[in-house]
C-alpha atoms as a PDB file:
ATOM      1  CA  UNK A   1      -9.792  13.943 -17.395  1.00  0.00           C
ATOM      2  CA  UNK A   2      -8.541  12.360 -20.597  1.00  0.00           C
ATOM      3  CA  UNK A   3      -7.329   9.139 -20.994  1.00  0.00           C
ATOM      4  CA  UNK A   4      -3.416  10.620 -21.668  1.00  0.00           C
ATOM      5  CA  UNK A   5      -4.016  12.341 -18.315  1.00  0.00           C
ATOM      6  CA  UNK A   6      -5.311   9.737 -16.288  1.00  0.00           C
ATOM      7  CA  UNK A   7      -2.279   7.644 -17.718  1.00  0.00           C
ATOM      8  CA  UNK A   8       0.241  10.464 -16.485  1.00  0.00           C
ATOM      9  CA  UNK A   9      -1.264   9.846 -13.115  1.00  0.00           C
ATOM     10  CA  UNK A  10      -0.889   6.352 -13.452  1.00  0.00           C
ATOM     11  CA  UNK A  11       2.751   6.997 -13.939  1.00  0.00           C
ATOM     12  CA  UNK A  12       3.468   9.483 -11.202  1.00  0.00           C
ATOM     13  CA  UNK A  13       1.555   7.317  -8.695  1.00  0.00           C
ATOM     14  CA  UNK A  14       4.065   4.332  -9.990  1.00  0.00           C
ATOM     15  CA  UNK A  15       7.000   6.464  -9.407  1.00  0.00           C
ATOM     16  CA  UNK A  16       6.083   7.751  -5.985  1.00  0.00           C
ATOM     17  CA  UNK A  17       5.350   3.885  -4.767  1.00  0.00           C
ATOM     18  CA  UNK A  18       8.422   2.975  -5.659  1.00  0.00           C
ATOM     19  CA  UNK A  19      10.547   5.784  -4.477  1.00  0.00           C
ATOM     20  CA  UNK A  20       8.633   5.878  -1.314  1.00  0.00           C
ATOM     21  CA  UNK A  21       8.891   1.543  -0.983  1.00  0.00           C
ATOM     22  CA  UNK A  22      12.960   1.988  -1.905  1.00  0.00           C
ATOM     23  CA  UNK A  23      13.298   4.172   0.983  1.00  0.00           C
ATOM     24  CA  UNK A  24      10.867   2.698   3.377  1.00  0.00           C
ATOM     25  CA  UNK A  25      13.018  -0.714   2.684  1.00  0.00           C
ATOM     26  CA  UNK A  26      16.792   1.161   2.862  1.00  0.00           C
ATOM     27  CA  UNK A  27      15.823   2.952   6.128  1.00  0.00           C
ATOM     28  CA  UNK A  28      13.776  -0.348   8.151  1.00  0.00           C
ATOM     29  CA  UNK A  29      13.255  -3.515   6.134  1.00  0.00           C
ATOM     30  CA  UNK A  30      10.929  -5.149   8.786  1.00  0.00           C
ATOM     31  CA  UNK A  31       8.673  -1.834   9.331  1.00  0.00           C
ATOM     32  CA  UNK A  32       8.396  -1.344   5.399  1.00  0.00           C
ATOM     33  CA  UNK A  33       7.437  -4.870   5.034  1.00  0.00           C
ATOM     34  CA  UNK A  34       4.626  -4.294   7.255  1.00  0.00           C
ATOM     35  CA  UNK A  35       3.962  -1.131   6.071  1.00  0.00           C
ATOM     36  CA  UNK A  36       3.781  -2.172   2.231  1.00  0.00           C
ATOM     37  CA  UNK A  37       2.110  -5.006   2.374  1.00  0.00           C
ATOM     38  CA  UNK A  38       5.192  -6.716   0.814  1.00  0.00           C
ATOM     39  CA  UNK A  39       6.702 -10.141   1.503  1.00  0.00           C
ATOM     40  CA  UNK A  40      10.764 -10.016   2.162  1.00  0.00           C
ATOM     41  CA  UNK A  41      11.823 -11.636  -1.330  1.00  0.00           C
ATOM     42  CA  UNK A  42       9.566  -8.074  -2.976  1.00  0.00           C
ATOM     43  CA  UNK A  43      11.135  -5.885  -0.886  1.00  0.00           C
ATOM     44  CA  UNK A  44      15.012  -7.235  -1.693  1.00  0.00           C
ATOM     45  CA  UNK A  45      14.044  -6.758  -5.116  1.00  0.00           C
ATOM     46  CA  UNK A  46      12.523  -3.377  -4.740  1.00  0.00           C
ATOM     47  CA  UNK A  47      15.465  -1.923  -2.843  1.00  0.00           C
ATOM     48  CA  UNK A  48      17.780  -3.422  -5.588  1.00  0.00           C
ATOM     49  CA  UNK A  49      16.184  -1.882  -8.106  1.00  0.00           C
ATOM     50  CA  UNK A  50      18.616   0.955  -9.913  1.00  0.00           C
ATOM     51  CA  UNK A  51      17.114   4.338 -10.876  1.00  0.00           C
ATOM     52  CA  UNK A  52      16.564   2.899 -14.521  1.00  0.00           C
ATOM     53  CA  UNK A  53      14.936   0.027 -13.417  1.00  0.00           C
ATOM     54  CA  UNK A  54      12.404   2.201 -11.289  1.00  0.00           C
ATOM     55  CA  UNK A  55      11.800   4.673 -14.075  1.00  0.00           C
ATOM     56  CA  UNK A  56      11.207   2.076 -16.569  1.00  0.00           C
ATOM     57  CA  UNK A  57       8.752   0.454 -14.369  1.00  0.00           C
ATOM     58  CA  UNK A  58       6.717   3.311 -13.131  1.00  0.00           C
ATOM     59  CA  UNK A  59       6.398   4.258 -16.700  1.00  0.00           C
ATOM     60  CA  UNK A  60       3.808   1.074 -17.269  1.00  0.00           C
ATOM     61  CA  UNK A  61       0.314   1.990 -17.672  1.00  0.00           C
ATOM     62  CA  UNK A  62      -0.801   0.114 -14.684  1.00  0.00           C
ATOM     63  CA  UNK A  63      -0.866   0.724 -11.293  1.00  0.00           C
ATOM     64  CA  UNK A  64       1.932  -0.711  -9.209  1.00  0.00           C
ATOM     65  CA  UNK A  65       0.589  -0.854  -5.708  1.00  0.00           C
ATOM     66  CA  UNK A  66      -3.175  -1.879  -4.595  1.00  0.00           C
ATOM     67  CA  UNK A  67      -5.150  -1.203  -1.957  1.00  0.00           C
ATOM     68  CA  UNK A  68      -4.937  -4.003   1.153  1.00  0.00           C
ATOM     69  CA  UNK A  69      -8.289  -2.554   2.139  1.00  0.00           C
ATOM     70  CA  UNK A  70     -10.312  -5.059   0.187  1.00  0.00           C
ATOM     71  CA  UNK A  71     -13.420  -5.614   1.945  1.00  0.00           C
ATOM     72  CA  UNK A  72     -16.473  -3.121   3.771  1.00  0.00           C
ATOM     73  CA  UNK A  73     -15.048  -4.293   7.614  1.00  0.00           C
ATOM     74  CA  UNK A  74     -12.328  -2.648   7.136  1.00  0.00           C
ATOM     75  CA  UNK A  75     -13.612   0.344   5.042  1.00  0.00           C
ATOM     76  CA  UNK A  76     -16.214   0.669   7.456  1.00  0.00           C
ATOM     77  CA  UNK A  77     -14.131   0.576  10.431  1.00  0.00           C
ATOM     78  CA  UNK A  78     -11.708   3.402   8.688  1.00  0.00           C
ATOM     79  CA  UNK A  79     -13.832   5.357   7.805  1.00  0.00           C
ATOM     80  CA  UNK A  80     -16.439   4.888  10.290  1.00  0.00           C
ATOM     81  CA  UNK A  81     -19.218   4.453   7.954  1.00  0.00           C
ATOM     82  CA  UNK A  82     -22.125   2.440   8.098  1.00  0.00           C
ATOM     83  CA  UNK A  83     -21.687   1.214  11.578  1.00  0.00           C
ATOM     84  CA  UNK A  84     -24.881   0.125  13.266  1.00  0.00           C
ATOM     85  CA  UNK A  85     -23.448  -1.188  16.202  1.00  0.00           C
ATOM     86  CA  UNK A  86     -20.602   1.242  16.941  1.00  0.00           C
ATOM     87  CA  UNK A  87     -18.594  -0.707  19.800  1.00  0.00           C
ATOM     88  CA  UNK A  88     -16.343   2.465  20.362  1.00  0.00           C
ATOM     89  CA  UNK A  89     -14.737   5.041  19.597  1.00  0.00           C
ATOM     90  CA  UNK A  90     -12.515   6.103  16.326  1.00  0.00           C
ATOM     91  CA  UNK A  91      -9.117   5.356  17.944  1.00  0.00           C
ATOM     92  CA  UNK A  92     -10.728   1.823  18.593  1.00  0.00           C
ATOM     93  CA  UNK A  93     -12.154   1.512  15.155  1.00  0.00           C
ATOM     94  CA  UNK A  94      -9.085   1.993  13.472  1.00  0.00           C
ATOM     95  CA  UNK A  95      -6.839  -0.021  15.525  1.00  0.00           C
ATOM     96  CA  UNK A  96      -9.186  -2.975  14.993  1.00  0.00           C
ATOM     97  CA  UNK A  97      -8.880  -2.202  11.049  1.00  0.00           C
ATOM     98  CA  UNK A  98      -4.765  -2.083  11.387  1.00  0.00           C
ATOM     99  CA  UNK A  99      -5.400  -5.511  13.255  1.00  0.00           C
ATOM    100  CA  UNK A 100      -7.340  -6.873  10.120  1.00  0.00           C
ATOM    101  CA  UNK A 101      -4.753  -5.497   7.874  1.00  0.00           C
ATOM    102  CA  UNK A 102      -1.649  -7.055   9.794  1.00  0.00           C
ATOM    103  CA  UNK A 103      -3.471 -10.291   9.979  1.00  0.00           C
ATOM    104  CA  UNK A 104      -3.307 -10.113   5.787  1.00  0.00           C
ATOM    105  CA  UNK A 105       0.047  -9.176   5.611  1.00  0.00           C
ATOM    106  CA  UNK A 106       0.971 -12.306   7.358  1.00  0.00           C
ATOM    107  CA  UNK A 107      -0.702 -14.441   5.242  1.00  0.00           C
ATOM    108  CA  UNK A 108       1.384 -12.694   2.416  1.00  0.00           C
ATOM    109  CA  UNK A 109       4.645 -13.411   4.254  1.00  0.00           C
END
């Protein structure tokens, strides 16, 4: 992949965030706060944003959104990798990573 092409994924990734987060917000401000990651003063901006405004930020060369996934619990527990001491099942693996990644979100908000 060449640098101009990883750039015009870059981009497309920006746009789909934001059109994604602007909807998420329009339709259910609480569920796209938790959803996102975002605190309430990101998401008013984000849904305020006009289709310029969007366009002309998804065109920076830097991604937009990260990853809240940020340490190997929760990888591990998603992905259910490198468990030693598997304590159940998948369905109970990956509620106790959406636990871990609500409790973040809160400290955001």
């Amino acid at each position: 992949m060449t640098n101009e092409q990883l750039l015009a994924e870059i981009r497309e990734a920006n746009l789909t965030y934001l059109m994604l987060a602007q909807n998420l917000i329009r339709q259910d401000k609480a569920e796209a706060v938790f959803r996102l990651g975002l605190g309430e003063e990101a998401a008013d901006i984000l849904a305020a944003l006009s289709t310029g405004q969007v366009l002309k930020l998804a065109s920076r060369n830097t991604l937009l959104c990260s990853f809240r996934v940020d340490d190997e619990l929760v990888w591990s527990l998603l992905t259910s990798h490198n468990t030693p001491n598997k304590v159940g099942n998948e369905a109970t693996n990956t509620l106790h990573a959406n636990i871990l990644m609500a409790s973040r979100v809160a400290e955001v908000i």
